[in-house]
C-alpha atoms as a PDB file:
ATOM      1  CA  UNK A   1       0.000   0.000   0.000  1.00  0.00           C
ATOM      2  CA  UNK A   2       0.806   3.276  -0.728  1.00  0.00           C
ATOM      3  CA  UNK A   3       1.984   6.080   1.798  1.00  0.00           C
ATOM      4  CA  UNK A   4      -1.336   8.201   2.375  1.00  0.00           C
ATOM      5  CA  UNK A   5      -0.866  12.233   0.902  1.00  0.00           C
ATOM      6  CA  UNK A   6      -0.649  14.562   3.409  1.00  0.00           C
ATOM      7  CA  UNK A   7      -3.655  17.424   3.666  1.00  0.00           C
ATOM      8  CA  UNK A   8      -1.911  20.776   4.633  1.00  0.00           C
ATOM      9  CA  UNK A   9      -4.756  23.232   6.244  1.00  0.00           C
ATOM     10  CA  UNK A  10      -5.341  26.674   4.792  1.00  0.00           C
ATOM     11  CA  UNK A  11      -6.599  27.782   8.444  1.00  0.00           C
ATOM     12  CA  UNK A  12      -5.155  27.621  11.980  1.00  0.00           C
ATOM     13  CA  UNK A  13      -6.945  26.150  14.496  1.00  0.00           C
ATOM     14  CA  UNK A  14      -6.101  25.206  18.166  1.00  0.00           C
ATOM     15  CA  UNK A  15      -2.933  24.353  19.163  1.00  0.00           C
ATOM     16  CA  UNK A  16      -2.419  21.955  16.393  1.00  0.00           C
ATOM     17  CA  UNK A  17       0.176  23.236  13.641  1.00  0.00           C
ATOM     18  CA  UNK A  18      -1.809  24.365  10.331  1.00  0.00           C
ATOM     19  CA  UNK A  19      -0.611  21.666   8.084  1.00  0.00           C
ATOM     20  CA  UNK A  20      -1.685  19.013  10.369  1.00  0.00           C
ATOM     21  CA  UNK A  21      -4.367  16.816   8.974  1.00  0.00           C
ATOM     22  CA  UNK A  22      -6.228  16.765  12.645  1.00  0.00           C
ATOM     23  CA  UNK A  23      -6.230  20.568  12.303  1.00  0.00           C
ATOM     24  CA  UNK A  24      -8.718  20.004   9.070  1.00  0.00           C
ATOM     25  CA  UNK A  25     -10.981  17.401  10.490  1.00  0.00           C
ATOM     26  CA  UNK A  26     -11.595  18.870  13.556  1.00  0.00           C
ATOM     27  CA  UNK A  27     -12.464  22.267  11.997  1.00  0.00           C
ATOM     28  CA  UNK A  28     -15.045  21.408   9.540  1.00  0.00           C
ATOM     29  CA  UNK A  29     -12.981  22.177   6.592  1.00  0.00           C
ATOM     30  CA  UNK A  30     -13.313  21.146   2.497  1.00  0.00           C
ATOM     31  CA  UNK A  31     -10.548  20.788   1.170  1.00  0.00           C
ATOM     32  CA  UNK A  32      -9.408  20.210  -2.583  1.00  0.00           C
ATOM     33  CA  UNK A  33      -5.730  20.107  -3.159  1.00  0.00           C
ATOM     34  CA  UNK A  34      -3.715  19.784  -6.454  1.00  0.00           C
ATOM     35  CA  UNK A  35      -0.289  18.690  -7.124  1.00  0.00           C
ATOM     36  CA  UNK A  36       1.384  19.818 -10.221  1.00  0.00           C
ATOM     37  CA  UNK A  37       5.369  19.263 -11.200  1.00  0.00           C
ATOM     38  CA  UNK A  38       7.606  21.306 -13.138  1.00  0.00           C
ATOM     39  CA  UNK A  39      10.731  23.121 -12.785  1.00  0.00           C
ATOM     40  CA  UNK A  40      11.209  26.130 -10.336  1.00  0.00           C
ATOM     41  CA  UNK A  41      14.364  27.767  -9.387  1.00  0.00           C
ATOM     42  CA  UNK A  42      16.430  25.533 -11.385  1.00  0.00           C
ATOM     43  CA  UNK A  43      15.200  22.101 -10.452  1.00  0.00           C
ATOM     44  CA  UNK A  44      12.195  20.086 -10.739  1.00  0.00           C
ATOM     45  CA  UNK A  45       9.722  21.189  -7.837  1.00  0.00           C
ATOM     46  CA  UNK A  46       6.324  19.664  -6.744  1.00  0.00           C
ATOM     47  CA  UNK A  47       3.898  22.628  -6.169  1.00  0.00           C
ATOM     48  CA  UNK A  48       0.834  22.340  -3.674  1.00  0.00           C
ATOM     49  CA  UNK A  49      -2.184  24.399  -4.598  1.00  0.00           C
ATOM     50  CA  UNK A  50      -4.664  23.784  -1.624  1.00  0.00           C
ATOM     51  CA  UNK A  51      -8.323  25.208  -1.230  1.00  0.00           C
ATOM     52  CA  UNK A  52     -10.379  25.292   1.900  1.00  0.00           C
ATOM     53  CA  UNK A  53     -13.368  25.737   3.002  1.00  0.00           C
ATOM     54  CA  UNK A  54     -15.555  26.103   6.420  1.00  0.00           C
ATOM     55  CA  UNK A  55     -18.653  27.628   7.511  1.00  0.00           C
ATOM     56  CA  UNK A  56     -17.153  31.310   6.954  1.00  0.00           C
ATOM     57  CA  UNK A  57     -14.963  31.767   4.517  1.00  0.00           C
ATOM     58  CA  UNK A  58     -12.532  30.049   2.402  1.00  0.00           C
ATOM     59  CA  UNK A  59      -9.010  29.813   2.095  1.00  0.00           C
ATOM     60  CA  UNK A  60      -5.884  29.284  -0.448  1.00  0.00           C
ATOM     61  CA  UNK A  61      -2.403  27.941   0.165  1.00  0.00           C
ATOM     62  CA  UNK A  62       0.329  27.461  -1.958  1.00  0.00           C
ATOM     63  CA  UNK A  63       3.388  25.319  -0.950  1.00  0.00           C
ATOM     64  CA  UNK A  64       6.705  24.522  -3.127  1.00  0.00           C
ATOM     65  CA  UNK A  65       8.667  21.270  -1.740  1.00  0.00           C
ATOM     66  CA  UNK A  66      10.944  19.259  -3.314  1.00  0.00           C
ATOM     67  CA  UNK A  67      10.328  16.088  -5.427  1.00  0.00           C
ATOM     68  CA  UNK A  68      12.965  13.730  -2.867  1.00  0.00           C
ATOM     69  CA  UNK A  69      12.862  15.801  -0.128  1.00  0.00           C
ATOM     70  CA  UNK A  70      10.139  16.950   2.679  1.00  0.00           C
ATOM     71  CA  UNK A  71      11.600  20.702   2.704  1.00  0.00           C
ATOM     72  CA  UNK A  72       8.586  23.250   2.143  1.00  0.00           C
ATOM     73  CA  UNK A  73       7.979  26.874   1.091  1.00  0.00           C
ATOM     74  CA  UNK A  74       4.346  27.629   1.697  1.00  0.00           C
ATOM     75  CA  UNK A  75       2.233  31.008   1.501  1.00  0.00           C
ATOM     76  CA  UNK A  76      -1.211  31.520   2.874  1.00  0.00           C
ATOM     77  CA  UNK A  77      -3.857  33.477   2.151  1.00  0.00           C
ATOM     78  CA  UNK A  78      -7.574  33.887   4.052  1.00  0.00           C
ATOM     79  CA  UNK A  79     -10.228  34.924   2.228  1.00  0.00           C
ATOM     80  CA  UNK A  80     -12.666  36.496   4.545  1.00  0.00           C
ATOM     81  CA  UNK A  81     -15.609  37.877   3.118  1.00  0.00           C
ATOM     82  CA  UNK A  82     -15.333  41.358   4.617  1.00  0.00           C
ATOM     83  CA  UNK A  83     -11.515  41.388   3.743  1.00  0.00           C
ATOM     84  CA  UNK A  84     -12.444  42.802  -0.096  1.00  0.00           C
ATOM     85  CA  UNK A  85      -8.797  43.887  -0.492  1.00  0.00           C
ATOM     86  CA  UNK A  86      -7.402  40.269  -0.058  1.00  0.00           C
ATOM     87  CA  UNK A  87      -9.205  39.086  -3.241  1.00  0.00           C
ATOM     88  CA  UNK A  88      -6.630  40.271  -5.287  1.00  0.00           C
ATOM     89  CA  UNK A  89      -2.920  40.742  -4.476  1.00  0.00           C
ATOM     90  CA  UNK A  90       0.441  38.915  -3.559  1.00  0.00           C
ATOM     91  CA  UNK A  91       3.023  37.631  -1.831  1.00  0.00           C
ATOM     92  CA  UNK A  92       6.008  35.615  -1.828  1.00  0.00           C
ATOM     93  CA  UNK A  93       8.770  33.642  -0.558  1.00  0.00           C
ATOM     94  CA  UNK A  94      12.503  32.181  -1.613  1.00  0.00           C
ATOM     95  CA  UNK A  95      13.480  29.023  -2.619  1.00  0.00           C
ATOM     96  CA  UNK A  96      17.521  28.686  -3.302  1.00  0.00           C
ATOM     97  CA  UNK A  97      17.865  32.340  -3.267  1.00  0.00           C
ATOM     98  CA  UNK A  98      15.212  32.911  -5.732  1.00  0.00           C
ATOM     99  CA  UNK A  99      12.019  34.683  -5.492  1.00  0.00           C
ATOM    100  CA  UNK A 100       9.207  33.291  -5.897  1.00  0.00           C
ATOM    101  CA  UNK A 101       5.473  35.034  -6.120  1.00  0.00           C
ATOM    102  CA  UNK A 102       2.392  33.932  -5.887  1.00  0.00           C
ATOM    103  CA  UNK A 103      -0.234  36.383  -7.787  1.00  0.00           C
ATOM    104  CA  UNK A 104      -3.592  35.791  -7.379  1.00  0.00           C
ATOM    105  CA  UNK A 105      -7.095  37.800  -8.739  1.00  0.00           C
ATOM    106  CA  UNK A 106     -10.420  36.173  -7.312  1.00  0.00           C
ATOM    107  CA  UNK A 107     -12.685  39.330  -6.635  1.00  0.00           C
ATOM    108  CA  UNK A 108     -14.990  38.516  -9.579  1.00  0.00           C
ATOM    109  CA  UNK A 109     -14.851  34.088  -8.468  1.00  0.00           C
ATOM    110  CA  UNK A 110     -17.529  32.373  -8.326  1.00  0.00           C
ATOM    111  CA  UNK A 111     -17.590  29.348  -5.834  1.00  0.00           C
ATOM    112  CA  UNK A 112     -20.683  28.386  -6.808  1.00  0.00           C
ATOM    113  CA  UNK A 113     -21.130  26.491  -3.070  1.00  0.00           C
ATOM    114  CA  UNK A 114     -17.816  25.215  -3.570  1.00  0.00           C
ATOM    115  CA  UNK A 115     -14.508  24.689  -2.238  1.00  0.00           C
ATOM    116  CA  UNK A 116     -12.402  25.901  -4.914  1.00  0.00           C
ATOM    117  CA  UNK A 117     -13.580  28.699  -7.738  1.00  0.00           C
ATOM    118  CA  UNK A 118     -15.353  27.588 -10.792  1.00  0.00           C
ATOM    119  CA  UNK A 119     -14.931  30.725 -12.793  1.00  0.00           C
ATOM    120  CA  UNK A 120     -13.752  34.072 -13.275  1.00  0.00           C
ATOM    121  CA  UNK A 121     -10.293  33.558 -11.422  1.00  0.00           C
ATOM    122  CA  UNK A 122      -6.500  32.938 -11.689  1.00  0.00           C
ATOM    123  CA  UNK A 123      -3.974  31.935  -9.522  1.00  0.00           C
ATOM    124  CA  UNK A 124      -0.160  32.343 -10.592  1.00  0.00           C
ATOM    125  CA  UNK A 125       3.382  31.173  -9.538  1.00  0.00           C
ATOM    126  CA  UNK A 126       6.442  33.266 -10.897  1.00  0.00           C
ATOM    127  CA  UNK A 127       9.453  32.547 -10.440  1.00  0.00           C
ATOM    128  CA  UNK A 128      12.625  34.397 -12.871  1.00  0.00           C
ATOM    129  CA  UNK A 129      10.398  36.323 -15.012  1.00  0.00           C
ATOM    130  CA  UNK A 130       8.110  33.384 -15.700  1.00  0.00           C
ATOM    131  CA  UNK A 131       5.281  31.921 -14.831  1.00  0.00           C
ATOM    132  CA  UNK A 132       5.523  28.234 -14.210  1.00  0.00           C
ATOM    133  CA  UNK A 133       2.030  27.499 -13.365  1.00  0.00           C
ATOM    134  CA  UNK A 134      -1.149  29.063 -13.778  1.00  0.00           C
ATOM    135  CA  UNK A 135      -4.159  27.625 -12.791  1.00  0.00           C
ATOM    136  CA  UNK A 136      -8.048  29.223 -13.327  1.00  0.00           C
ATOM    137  CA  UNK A 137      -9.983  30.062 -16.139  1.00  0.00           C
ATOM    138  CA  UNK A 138      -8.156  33.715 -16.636  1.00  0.00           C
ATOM    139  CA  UNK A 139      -4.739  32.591 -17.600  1.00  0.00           C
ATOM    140  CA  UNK A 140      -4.525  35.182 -19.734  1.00  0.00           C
ATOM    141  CA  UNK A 141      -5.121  37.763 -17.617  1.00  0.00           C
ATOM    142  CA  UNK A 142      -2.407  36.292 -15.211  1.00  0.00           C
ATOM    143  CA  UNK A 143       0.216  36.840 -17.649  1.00  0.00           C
ATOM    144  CA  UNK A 144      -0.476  40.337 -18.370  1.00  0.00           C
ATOM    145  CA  UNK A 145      -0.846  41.212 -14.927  1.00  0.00           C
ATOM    146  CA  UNK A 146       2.141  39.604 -14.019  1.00  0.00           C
ATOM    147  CA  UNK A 147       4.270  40.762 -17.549  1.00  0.00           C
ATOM    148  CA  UNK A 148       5.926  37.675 -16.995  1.00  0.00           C
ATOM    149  CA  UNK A 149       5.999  34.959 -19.976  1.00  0.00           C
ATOM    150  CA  UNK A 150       4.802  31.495 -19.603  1.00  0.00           C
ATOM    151  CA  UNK A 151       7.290  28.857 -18.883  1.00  0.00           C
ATOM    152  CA  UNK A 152       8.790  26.765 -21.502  1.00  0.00           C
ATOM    153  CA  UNK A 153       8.459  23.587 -19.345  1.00  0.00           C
ATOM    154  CA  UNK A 154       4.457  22.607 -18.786  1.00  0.00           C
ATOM    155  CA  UNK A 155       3.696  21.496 -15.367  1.00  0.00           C
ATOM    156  CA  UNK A 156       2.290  18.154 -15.179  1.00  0.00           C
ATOM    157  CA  UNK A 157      -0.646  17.615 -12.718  1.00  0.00           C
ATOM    158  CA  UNK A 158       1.055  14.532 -10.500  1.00  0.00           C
ATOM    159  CA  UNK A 159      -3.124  14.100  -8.696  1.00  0.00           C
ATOM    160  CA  UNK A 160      -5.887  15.525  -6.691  1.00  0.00           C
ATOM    161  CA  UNK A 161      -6.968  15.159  -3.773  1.00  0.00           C
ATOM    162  CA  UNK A 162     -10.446  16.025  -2.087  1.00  0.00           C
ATOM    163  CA  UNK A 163     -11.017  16.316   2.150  1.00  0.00           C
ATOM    164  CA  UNK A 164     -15.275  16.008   1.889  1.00  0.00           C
ATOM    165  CA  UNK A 165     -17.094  17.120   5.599  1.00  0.00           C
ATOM    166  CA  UNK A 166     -20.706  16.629   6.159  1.00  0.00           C
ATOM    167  CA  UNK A 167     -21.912  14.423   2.380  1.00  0.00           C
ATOM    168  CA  UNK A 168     -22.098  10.682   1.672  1.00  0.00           C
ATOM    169  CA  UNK A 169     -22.669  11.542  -1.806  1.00  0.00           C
ATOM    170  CA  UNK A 170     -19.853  13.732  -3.290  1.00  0.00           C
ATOM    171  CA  UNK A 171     -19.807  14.593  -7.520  1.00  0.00           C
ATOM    172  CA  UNK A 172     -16.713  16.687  -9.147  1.00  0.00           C
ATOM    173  CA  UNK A 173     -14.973  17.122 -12.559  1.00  0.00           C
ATOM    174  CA  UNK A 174     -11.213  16.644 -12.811  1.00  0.00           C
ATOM    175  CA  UNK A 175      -8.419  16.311 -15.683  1.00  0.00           C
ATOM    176  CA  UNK A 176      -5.933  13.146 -15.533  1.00  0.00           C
ATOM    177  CA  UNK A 177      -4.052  15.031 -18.036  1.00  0.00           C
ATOM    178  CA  UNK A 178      -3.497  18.892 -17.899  1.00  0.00           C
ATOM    179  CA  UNK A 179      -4.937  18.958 -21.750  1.00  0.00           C
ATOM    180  CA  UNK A 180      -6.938  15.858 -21.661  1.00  0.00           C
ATOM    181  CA  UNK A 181     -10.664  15.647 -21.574  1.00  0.00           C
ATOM    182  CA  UNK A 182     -12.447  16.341 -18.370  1.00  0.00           C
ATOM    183  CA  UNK A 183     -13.951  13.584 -16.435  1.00  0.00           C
ATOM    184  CA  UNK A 184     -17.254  13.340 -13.851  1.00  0.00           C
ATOM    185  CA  UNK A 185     -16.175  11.498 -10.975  1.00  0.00           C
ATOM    186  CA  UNK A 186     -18.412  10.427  -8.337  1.00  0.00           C
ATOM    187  CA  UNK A 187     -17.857   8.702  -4.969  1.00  0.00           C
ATOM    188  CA  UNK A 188     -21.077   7.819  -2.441  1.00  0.00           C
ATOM    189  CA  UNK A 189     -20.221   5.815   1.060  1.00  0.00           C
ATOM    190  CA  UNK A 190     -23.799   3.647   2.039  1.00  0.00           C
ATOM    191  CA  UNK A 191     -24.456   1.349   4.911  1.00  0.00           C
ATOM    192  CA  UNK A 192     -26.066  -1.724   3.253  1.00  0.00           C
ATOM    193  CA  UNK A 193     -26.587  -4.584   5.387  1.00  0.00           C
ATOM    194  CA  UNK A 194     -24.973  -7.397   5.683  1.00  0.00           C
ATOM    195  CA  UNK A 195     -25.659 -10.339   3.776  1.00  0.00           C
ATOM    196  CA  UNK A 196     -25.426 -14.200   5.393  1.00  0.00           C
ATOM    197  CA  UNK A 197     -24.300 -17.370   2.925  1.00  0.00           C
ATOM    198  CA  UNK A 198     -27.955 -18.082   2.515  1.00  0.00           C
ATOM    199  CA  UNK A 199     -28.544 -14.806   1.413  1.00  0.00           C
ATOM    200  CA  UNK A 200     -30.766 -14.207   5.119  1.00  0.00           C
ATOM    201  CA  UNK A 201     -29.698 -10.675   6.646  1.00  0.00           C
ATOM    202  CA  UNK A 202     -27.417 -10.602   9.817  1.00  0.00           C
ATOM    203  CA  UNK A 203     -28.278  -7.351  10.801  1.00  0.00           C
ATOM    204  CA  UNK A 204     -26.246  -4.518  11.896  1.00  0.00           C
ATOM    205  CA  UNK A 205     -24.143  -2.927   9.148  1.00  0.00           C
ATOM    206  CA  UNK A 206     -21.402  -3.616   6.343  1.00  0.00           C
ATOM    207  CA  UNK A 207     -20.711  -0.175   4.906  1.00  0.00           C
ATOM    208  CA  UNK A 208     -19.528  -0.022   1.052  1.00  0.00           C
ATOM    209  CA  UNK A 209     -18.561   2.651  -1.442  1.00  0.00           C
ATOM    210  CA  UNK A 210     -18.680   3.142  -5.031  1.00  0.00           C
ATOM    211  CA  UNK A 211     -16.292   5.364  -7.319  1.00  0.00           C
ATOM    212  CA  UNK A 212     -17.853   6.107 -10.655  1.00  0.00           C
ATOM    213  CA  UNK A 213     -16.351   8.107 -13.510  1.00  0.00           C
ATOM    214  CA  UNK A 214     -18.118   9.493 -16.250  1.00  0.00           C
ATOM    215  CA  UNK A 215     -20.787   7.402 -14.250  1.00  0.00           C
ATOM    216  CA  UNK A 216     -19.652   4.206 -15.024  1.00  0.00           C
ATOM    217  CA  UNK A 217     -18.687   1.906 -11.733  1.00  0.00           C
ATOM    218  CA  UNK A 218     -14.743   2.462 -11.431  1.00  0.00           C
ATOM    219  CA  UNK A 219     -14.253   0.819  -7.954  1.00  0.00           C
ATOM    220  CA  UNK A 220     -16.298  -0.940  -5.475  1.00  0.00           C
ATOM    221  CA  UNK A 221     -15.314  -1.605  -1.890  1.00  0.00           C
ATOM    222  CA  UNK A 222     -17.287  -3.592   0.429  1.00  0.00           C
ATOM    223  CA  UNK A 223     -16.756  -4.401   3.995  1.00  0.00           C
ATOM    224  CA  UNK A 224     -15.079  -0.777   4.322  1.00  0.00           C
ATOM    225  CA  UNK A 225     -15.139  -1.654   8.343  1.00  0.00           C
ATOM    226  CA  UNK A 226     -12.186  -3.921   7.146  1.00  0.00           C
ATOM    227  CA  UNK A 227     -10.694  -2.195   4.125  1.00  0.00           C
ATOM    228  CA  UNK A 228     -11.188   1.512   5.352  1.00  0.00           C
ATOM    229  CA  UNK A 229      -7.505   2.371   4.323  1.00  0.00           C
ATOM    230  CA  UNK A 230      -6.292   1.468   0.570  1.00  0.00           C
ATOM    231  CA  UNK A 231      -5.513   2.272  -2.671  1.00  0.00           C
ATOM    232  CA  UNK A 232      -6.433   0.791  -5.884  1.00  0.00           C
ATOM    233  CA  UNK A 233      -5.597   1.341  -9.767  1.00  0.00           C
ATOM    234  CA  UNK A 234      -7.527   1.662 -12.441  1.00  0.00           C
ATOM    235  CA  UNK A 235      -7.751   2.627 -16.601  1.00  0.00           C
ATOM    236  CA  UNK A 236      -9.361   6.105 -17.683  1.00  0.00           C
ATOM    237  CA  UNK A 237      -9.183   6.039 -21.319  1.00  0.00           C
ATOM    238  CA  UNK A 238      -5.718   4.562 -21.604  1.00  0.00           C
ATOM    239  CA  UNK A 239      -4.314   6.422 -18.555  1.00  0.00           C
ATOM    240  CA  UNK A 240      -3.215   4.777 -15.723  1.00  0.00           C
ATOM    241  CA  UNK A 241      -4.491   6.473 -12.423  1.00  0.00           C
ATOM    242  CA  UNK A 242      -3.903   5.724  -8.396  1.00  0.00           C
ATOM    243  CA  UNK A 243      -6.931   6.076  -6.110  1.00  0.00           C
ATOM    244  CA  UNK A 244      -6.367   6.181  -2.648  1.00  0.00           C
ATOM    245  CA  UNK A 245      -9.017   6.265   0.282  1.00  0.00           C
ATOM    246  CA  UNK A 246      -9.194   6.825   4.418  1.00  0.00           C
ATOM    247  CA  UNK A 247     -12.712   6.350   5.616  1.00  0.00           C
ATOM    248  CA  UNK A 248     -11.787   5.725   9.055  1.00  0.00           C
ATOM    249  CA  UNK A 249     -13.246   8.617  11.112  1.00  0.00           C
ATOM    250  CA  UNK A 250     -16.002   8.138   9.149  1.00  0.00           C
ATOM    251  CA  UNK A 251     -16.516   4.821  10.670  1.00  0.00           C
ATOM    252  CA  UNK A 252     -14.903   4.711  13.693  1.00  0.00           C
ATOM    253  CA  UNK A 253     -14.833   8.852  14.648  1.00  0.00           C
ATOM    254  CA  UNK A 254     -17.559  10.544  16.029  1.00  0.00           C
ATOM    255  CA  UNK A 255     -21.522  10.116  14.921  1.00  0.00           C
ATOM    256  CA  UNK A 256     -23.890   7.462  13.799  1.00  0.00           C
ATOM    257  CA  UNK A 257     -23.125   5.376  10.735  1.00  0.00           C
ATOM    258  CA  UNK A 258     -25.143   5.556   7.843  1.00  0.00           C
ATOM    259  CA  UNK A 259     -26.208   8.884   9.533  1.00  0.00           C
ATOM    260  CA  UNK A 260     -23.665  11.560   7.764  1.00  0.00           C
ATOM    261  CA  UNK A 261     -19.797  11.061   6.879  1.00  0.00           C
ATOM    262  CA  UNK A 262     -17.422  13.019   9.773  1.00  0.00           C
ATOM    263  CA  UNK A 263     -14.470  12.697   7.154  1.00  0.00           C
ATOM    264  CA  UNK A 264     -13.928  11.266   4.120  1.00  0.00           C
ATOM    265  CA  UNK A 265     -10.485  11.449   2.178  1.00  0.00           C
ATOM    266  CA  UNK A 266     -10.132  10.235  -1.153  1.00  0.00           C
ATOM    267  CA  UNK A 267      -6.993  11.158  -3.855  1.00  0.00           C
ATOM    268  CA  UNK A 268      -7.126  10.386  -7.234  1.00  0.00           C
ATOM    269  CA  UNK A 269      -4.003  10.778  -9.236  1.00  0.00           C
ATOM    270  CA  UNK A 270      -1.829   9.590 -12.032  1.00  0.00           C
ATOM    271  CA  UNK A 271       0.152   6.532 -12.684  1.00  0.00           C
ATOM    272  CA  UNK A 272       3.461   6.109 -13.648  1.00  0.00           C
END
């Protein structure tokens, strides 16, 4: 099995540092996080682009670490719905001497219920005069802003990963392949009961979820009481891709099962 992916928090909260996984479920907080590669400050760099969510406001973090190495350079930014100013701005941070900025414009994004913006927003990294990653539906805009040119090396999105509070039923759209074809992926946790050899029910509960993309079945795990932890891989239109899953505060945290999910963690990303 593989090594679960880390969920850094865009908010502090307690005691707890704010990249501690803990910190996120015990706040209530979405989160939808994106890893891209590519080449930043003269070496190939993994770059974290993190959205959050809670009941008041959401958040954005963006984290460069290296690709052997568990060194990170992380900015945050909160974006509080009476703090109009912090929609659009800056700020950055060095990695091996060189300057790094993250440039962001979301005071026209729509959320759309959300955890990350749907439309009408950008969200840049430059580093020497270029920008090595972009992400948003105003990429344009980002490189005018920034006067910067796009980088000559295209960042590769390495997966995706998605913190879901409060649903058993979760839907979202997502590229295996930064110019590929987007996909509808869909993941619902139930509580069906459990089944004896003679087909007769035993009673109590044997929890199972289902993965479907473009709405065909992708995965099916039963007995999650057993298999609450794993990872699995699967075909999408030739490319390979890595899903991994943690259901286990949803089973064994606080609340009723079958009731609502406390925390459910699942990362899809791409194959070697």
């Amino acid at each position: 099995m593989h090594d679960s992916i880390g969920i850094p928090a865009c908010f502090s909260s307690g005691e707890r540092p704010a990249d501690d996984p803990a910190t996120v479920i015990r706040s209530g907080q979405s989160v939808s996080m994106s890893v891209y590669r590519t080449k930043i400050a003269g070496q190939c760099r993994l770059i974290t682009i993190t959205w959050c969510k809670d009941m008041l406001q959401h958040g954005l973090s963006v984290s460069v670490r290296e690709v052997d190495g568990d060194e990170h350079h992380r900015c945050k930014v909160e974006l509080k719905p009476w703090y109009f100013w912090r929609k659009q701005g800056s700020k950055h941070f060095m990695v091996d001497g060189k300057t790094v900025y993250v440039v962001w414009d979301l005071k026209a994004a729509k959320f759309n219920g959300e955890t990350e913006p749907q439309t009408d927003y950008y969200v840049a990294i430059v580093c020497e005069e270029e920008v090595v990653l972009a992400v948003g539906d105003l990429k344009k805009d980002a490189f005018r802003k920034t006067g910067c040119r796009p980088a000559l090396i295209e960042p590769t999105l390495v997966s995706r990963k998605e913190h879901l509070f409060g649903k058993k039923k979760f839907s979202t759209r997502a590229k295996f392949e930064e110019k590929g074809n987007i996909h509808e992926l869909s993941i619902e946790c139930k509580n069906a009961a459990a089944i004896n050899r003679d087909n007769s029910s035993l009673g109590g509960f044997d929890p199972q979820m289902e993965i479907r993309i473009d709405g065909n079945l992708a995965i099916h795990i039963k007995h999650l009481q057993w298999k609450f932890r794993g990872n699995e891989s699967i075909s999408v239109s030739k490319i390979k891709v890595e899903v991994y899953w943690d259901v286990h505060d949803w089973l064994f945290g606080s609340g009723q099962i079958g009731s609502h999910i406390s925390c459910l963690t699942v990362g899809i990303g791409k194959g070697d």
